[in-house]
PDB file of N, CA and C in Angstrom:
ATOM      1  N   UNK A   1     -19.239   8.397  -3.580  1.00  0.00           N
ATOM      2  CA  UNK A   1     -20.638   8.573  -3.904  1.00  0.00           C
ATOM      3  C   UNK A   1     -20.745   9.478  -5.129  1.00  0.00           C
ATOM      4  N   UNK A   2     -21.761   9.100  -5.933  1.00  0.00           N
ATOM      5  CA  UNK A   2     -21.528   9.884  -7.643  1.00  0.00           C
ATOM      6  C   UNK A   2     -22.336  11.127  -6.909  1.00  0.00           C
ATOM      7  N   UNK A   3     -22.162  12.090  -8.199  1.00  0.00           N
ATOM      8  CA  UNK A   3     -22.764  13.178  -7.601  1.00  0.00           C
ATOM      9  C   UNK A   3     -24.431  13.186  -7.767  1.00  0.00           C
ATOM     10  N   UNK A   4     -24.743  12.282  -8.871  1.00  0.00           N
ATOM     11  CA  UNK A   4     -26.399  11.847  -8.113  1.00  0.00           C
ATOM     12  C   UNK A   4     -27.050  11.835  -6.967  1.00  0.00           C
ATOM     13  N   UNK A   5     -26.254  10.931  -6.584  1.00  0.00           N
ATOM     14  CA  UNK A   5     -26.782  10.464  -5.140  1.00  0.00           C
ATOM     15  C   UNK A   5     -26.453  11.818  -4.124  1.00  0.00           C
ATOM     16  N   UNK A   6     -25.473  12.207  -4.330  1.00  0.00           N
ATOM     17  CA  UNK A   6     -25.283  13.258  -2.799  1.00  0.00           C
ATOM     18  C   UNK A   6     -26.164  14.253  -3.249  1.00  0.00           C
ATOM     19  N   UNK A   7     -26.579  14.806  -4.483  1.00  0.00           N
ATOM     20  CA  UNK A   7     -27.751  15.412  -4.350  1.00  0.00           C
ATOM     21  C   UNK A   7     -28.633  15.438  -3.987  1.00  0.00           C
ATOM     22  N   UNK A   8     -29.228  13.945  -4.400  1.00  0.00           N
ATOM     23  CA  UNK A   8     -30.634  13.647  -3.627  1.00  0.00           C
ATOM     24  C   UNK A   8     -30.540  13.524  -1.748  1.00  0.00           C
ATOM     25  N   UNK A   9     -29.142  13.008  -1.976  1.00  0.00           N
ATOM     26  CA  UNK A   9     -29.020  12.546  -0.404  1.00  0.00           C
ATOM     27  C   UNK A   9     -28.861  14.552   0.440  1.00  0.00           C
ATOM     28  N   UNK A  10     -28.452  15.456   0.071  1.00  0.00           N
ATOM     29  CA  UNK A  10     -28.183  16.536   0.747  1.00  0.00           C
ATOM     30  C   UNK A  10     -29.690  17.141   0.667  1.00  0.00           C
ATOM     31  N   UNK A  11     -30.346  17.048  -0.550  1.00  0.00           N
ATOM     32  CA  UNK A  11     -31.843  17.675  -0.657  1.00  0.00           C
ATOM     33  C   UNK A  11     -33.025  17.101   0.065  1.00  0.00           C
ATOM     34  N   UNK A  12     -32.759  15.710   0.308  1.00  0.00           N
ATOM     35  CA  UNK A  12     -33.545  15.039   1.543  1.00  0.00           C
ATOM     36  C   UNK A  12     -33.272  15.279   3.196  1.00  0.00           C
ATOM     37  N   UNK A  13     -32.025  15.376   3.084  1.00  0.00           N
ATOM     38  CA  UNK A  13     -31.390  16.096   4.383  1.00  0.00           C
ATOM     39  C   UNK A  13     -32.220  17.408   4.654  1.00  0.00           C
ATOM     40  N   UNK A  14     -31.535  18.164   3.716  1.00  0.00           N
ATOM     41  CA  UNK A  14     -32.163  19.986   3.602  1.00  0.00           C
ATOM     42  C   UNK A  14     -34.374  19.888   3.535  1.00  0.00           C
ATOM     43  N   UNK A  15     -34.709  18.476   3.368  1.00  0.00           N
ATOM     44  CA  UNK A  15     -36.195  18.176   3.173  1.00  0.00           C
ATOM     45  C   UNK A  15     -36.648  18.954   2.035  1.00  0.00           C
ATOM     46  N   UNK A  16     -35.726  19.324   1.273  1.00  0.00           N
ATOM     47  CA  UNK A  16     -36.428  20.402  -0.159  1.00  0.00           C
ATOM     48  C   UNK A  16     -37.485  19.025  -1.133  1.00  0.00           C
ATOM     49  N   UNK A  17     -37.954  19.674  -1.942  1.00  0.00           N
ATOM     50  CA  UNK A  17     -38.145  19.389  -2.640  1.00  0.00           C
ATOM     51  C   UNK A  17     -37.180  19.366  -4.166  1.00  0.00           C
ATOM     52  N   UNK A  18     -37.284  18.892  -5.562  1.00  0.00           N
ATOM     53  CA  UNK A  18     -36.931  19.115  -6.440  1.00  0.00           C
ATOM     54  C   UNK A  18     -36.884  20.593  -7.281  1.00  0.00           C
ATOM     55  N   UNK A  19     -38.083  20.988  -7.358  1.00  0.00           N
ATOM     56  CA  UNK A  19     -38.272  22.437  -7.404  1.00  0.00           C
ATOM     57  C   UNK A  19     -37.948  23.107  -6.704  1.00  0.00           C
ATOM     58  N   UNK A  20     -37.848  22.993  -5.252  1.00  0.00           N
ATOM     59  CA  UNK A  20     -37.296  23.939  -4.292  1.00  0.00           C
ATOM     60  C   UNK A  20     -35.565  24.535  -4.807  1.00  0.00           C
ATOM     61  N   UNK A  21     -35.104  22.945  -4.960  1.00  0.00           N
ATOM     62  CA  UNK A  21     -33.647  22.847  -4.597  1.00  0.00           C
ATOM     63  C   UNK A  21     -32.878  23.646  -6.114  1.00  0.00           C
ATOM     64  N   UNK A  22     -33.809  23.636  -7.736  1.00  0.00           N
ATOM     65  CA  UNK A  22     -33.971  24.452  -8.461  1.00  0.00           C
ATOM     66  C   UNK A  22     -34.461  25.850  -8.357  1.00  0.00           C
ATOM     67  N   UNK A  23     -35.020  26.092  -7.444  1.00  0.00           N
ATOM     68  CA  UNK A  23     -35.588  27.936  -7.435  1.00  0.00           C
ATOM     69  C   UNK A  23     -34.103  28.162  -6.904  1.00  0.00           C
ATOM     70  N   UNK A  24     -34.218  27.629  -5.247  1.00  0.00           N
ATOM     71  CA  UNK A  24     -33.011  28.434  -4.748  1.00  0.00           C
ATOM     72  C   UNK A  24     -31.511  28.115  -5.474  1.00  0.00           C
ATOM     73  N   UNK A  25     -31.078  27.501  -6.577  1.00  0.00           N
ATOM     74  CA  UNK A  25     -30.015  27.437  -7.547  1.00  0.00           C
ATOM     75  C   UNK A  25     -30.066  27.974  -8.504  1.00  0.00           C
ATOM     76  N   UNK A  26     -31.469  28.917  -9.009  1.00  0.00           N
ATOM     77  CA  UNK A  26     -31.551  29.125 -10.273  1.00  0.00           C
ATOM     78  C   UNK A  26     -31.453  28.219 -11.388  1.00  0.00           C
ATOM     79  N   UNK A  27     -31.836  27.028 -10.948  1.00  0.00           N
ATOM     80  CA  UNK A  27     -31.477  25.744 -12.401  1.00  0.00           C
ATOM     81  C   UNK A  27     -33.079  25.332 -12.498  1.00  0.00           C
ATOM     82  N   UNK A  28     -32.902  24.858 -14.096  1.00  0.00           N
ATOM     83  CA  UNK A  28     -34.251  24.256 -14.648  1.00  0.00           C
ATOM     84  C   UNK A  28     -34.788  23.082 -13.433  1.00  0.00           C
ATOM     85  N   UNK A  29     -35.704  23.138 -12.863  1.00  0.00           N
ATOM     86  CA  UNK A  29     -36.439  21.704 -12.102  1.00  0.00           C
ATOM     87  C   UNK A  29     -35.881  20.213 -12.847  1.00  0.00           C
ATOM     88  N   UNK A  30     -35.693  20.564 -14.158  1.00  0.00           N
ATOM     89  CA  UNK A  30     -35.736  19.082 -15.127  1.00  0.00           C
ATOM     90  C   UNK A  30     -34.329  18.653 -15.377  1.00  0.00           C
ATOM     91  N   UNK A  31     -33.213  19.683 -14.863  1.00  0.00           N
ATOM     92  CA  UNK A  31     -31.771  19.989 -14.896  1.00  0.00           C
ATOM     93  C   UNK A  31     -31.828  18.503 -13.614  1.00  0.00           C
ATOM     94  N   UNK A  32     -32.257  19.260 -12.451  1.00  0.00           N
ATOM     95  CA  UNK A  32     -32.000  18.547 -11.058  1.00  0.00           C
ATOM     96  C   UNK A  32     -33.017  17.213 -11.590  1.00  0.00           C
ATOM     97  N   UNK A  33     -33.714  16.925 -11.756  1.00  0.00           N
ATOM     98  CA  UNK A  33     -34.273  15.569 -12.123  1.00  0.00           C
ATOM     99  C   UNK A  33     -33.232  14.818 -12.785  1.00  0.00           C
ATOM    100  N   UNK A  34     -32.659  15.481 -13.983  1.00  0.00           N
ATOM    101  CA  UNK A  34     -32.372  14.627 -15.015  1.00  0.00           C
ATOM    102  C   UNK A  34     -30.379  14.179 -14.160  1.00  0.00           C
ATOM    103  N   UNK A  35     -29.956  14.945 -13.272  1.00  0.00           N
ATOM    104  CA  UNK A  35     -28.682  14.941 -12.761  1.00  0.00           C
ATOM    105  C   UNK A  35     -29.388  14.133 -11.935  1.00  0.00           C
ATOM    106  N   UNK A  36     -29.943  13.954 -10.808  1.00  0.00           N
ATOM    107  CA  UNK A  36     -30.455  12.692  -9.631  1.00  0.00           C
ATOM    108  C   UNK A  36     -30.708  11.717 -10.314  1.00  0.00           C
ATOM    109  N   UNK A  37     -31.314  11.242 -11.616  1.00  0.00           N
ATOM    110  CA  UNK A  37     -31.390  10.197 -12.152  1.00  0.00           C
ATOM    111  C   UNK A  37     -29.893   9.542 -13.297  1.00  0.00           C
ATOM    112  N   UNK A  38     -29.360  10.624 -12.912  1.00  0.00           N
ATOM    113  CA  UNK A  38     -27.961  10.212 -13.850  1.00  0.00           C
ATOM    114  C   UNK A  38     -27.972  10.047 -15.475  1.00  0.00           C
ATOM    115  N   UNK A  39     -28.978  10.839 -15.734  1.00  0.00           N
ATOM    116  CA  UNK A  39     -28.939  10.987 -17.167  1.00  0.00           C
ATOM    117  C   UNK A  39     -28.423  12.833 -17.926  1.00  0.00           C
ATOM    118  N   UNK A  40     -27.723  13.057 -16.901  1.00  0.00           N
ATOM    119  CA  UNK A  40     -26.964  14.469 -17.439  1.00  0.00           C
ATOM    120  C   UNK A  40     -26.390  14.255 -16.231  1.00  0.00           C
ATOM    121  N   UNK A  41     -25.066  15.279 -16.624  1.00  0.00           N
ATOM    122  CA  UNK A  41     -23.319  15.253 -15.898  1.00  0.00           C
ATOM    123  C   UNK A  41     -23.914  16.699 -15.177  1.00  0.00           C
ATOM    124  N   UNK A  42     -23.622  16.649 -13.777  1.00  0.00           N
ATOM    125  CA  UNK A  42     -23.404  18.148 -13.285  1.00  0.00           C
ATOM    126  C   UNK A  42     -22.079  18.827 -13.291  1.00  0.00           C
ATOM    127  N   UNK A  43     -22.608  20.123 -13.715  1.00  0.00           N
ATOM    128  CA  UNK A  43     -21.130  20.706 -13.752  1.00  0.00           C
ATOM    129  C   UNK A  43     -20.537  21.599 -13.113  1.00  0.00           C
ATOM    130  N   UNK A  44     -19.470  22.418 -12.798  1.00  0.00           N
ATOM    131  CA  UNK A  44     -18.885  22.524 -11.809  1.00  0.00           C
ATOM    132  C   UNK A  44     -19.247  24.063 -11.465  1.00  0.00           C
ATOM    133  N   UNK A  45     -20.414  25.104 -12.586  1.00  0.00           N
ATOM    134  CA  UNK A  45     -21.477  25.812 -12.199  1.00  0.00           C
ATOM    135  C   UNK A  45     -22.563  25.777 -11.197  1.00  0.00           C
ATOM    136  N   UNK A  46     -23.027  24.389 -11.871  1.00  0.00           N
ATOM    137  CA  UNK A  46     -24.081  23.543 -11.243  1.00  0.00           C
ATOM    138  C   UNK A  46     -23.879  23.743  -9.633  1.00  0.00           C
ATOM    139  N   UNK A  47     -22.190  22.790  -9.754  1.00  0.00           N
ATOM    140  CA  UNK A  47     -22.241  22.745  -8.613  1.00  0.00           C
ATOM    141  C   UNK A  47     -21.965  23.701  -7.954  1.00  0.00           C
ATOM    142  N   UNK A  48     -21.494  24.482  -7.884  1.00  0.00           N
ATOM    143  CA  UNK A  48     -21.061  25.941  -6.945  1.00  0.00           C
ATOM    144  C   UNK A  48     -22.402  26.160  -6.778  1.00  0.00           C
ATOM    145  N   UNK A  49     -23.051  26.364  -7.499  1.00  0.00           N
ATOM    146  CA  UNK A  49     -24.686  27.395  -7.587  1.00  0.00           C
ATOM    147  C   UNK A  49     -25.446  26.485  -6.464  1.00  0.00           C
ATOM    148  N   UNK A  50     -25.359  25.437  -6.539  1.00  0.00           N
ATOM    149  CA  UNK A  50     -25.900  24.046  -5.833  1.00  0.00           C
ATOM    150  C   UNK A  50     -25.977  24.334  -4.306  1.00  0.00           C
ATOM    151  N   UNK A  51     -24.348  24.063  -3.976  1.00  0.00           N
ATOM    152  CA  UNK A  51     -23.723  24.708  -2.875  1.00  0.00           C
ATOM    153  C   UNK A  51     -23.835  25.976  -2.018  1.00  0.00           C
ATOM    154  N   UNK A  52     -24.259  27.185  -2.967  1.00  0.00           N
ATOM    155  CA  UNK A  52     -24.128  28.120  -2.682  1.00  0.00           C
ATOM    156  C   UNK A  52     -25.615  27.967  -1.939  1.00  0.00           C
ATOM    157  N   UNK A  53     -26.461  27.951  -2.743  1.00  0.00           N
ATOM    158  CA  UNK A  53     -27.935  27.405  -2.197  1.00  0.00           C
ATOM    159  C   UNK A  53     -28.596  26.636  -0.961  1.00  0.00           C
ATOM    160  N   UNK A  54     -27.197  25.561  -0.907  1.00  0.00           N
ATOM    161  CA  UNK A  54     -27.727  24.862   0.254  1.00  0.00           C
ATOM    162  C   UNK A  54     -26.448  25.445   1.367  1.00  0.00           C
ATOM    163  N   UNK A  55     -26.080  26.959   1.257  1.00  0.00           N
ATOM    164  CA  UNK A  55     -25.127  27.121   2.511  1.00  0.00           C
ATOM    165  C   UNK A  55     -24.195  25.542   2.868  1.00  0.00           C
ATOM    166  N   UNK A  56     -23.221  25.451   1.738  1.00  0.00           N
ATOM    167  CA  UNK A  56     -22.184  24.303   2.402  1.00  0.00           C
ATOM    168  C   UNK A  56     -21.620  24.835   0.815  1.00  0.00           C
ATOM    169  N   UNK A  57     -20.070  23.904   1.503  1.00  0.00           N
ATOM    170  CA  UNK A  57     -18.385  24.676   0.751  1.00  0.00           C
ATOM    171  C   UNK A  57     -19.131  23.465  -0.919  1.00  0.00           C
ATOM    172  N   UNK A  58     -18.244  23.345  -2.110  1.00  0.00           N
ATOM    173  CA  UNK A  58     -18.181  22.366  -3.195  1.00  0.00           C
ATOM    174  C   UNK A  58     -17.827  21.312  -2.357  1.00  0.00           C
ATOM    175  N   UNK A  59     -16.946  21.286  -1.694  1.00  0.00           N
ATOM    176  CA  UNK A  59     -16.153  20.034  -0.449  1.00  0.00           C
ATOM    177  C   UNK A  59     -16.944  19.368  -0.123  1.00  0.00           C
ATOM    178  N   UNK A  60     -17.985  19.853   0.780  1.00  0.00           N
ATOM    179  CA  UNK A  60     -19.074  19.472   1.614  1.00  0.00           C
ATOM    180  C   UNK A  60     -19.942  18.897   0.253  1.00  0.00           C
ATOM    181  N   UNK A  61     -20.178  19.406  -0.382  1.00  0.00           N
ATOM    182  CA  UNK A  61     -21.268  19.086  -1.560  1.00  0.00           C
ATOM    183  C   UNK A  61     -20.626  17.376  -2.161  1.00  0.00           C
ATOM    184  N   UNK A  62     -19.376  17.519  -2.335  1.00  0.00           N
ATOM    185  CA  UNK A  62     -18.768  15.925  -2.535  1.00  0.00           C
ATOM    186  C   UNK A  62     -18.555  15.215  -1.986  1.00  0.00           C
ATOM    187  N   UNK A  63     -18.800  15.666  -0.711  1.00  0.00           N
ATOM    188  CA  UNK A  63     -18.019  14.799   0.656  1.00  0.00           C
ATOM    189  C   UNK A  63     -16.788  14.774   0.719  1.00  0.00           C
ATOM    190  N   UNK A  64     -15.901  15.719   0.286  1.00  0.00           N
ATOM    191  CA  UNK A  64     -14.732  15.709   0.149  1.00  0.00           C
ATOM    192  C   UNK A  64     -13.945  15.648   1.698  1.00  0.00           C
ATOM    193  N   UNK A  65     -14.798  16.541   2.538  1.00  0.00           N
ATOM    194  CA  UNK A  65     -14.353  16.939   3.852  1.00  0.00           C
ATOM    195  C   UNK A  65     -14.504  15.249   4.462  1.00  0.00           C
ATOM    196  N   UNK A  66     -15.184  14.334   4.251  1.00  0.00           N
ATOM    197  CA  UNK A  66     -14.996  13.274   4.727  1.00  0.00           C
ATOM    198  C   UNK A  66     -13.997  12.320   5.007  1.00  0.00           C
ATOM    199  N   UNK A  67     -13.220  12.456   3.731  1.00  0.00           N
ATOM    200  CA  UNK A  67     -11.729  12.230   3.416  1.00  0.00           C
ATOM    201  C   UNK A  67     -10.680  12.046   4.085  1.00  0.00           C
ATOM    202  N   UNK A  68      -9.935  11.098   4.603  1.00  0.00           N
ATOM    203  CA  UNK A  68      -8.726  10.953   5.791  1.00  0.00           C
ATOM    204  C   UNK A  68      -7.722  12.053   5.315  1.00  0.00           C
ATOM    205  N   UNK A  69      -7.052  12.822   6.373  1.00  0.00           N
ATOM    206  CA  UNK A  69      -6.232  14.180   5.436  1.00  0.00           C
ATOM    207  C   UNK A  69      -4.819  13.085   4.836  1.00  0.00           C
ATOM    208  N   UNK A  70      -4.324  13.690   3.466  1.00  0.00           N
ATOM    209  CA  UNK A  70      -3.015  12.702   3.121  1.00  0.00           C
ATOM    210  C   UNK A  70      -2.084  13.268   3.715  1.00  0.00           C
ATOM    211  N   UNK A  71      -0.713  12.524   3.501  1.00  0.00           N
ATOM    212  CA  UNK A  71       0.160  12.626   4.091  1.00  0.00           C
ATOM    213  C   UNK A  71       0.881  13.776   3.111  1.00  0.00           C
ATOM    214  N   UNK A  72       1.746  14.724   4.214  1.00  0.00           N
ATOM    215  CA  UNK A  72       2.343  15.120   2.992  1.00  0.00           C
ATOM    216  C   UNK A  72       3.328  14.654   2.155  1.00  0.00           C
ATOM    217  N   UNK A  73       3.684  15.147   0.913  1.00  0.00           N
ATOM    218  CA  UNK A  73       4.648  14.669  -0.090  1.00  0.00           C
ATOM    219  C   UNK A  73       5.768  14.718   0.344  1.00  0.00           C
ATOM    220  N   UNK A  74       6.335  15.853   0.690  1.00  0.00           N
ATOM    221  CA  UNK A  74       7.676  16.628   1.553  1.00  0.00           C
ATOM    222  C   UNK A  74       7.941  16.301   2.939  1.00  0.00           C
ATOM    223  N   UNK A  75       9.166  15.281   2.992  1.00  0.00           N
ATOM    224  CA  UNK A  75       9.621  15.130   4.060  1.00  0.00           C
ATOM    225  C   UNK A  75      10.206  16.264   5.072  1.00  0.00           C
ATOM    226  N   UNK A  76       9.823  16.190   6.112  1.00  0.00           N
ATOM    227  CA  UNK A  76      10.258  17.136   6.842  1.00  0.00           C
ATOM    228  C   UNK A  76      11.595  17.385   7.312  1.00  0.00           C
ATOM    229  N   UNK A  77      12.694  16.223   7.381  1.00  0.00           N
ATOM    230  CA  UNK A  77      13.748  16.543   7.385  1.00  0.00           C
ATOM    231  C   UNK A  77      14.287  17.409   5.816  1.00  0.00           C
ATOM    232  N   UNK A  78      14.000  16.985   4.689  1.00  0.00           N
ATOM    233  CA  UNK A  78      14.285  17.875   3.369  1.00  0.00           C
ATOM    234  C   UNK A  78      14.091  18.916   3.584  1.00  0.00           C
ATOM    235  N   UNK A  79      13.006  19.674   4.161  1.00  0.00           N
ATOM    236  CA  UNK A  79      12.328  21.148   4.319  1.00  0.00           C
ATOM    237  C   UNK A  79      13.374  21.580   5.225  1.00  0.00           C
ATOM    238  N   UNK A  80      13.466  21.127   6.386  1.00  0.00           N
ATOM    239  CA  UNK A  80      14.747  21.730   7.747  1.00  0.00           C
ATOM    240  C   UNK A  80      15.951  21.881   6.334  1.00  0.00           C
ATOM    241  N   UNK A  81      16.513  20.948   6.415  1.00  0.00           N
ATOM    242  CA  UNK A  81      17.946  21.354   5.529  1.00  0.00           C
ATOM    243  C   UNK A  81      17.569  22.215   4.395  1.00  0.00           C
ATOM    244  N   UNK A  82      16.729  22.343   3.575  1.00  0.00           N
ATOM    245  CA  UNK A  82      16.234  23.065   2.548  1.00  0.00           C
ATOM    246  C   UNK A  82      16.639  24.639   3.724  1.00  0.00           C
ATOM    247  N   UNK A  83      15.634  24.988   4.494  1.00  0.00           N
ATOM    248  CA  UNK A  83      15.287  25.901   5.430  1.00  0.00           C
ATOM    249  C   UNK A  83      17.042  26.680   5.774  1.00  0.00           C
ATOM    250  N   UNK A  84      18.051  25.331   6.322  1.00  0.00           N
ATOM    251  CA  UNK A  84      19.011  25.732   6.546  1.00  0.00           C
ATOM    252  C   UNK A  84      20.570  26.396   6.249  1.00  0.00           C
ATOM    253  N   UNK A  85      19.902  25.941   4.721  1.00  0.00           N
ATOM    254  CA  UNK A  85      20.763  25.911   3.777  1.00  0.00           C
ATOM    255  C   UNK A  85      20.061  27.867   3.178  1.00  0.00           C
ATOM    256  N   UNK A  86      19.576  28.056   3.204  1.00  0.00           N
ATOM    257  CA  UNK A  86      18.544  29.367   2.918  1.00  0.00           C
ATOM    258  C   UNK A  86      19.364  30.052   3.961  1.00  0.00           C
ATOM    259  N   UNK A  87      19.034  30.118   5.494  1.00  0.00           N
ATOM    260  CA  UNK A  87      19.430  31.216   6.730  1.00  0.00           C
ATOM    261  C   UNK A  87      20.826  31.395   6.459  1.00  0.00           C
ATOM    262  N   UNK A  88      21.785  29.856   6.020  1.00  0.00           N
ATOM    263  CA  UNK A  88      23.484  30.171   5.874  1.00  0.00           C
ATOM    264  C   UNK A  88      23.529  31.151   5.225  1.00  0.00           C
ATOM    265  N   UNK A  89      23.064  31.334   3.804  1.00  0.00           N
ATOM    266  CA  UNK A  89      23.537  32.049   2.685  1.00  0.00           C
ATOM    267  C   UNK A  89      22.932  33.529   3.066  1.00  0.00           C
ATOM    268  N   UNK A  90      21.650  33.520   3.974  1.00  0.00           N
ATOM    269  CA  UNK A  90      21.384  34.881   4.239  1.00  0.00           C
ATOM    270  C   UNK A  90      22.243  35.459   5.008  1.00  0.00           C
ATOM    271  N   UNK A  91      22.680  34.584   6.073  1.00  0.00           N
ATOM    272  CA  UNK A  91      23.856  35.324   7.199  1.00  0.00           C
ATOM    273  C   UNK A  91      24.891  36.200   6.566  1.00  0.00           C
ATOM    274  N   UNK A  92      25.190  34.683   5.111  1.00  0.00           N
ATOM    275  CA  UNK A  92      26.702  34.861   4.410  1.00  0.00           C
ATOM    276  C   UNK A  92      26.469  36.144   3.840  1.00  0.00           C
ATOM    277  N   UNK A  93      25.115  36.392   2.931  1.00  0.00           N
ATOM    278  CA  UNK A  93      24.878  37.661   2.785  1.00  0.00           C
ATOM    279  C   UNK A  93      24.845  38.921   3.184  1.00  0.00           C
ATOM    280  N   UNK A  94      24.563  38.440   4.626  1.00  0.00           N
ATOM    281  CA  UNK A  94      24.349  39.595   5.416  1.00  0.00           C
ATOM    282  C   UNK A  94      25.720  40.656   6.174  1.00  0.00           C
ATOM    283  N   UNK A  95      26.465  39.545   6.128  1.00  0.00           N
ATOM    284  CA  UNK A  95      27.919  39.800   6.333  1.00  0.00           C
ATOM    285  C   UNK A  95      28.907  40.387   5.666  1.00  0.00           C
ATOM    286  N   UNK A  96      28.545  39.770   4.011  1.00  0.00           N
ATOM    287  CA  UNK A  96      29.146  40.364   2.777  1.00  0.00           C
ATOM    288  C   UNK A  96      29.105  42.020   3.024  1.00  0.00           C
ATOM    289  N   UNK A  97      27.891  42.803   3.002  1.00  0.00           N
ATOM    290  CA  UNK A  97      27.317  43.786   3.210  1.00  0.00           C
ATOM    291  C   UNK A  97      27.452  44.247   4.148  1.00  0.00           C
ATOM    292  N   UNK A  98      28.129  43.847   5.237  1.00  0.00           N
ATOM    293  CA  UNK A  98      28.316  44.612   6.726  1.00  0.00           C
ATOM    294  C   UNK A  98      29.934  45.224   6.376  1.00  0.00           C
ATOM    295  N   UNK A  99      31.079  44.387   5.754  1.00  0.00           N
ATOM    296  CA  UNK A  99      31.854  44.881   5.602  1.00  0.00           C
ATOM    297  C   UNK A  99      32.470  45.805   4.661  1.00  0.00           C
TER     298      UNK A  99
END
């Protein structure tokens, strides 16, 4: 969803008005018009200030939190041997130094 739309769509939610949703952001009324109609880019001021206003994270403001979580990159067997290969050399270390 562009960020047009989740504006209008979160400010109809929140029941603000246009001016409202500008007082409590501190942005021009004609800022939030001209971003809901998609004739100016919001920016990533905008949006924090936006957010901050309507109590919800930038996340929430994109729908980011909607998002299936990804997988991670790093296999988990790599990390164990990574992991194991680390405790050897600390032992080995630790031993060096004991004697």
């Amino acid at each position: 969803m562009s960020a047009a739309r989740r504006l209008r769509q979160i400010r109809n939610e929140h029941k603000l008005s246009q001016q409202d949703i500008a007082r409590l952001a501190n942005l021009p009324k004609t800022a939030i018009s001209k971003i809901e109609h998609g004739t100016r880019q919001l920016s990533a001021d905008e949006a924090m200030a936006l957010s901050v206003a309507l109590g919800i994270t930038p996340n929430q403001f994109y729908g980011i939190d909607a998002l299936p979580p990804r997988k991670p990159c790093v296999k988990r067997h790599l990390v164990e041997r990574v992991v194991k290969q680390i405790q050897t050399s600390l032992d080995d270390l630790s031993q060096a130094y004991e004697m």
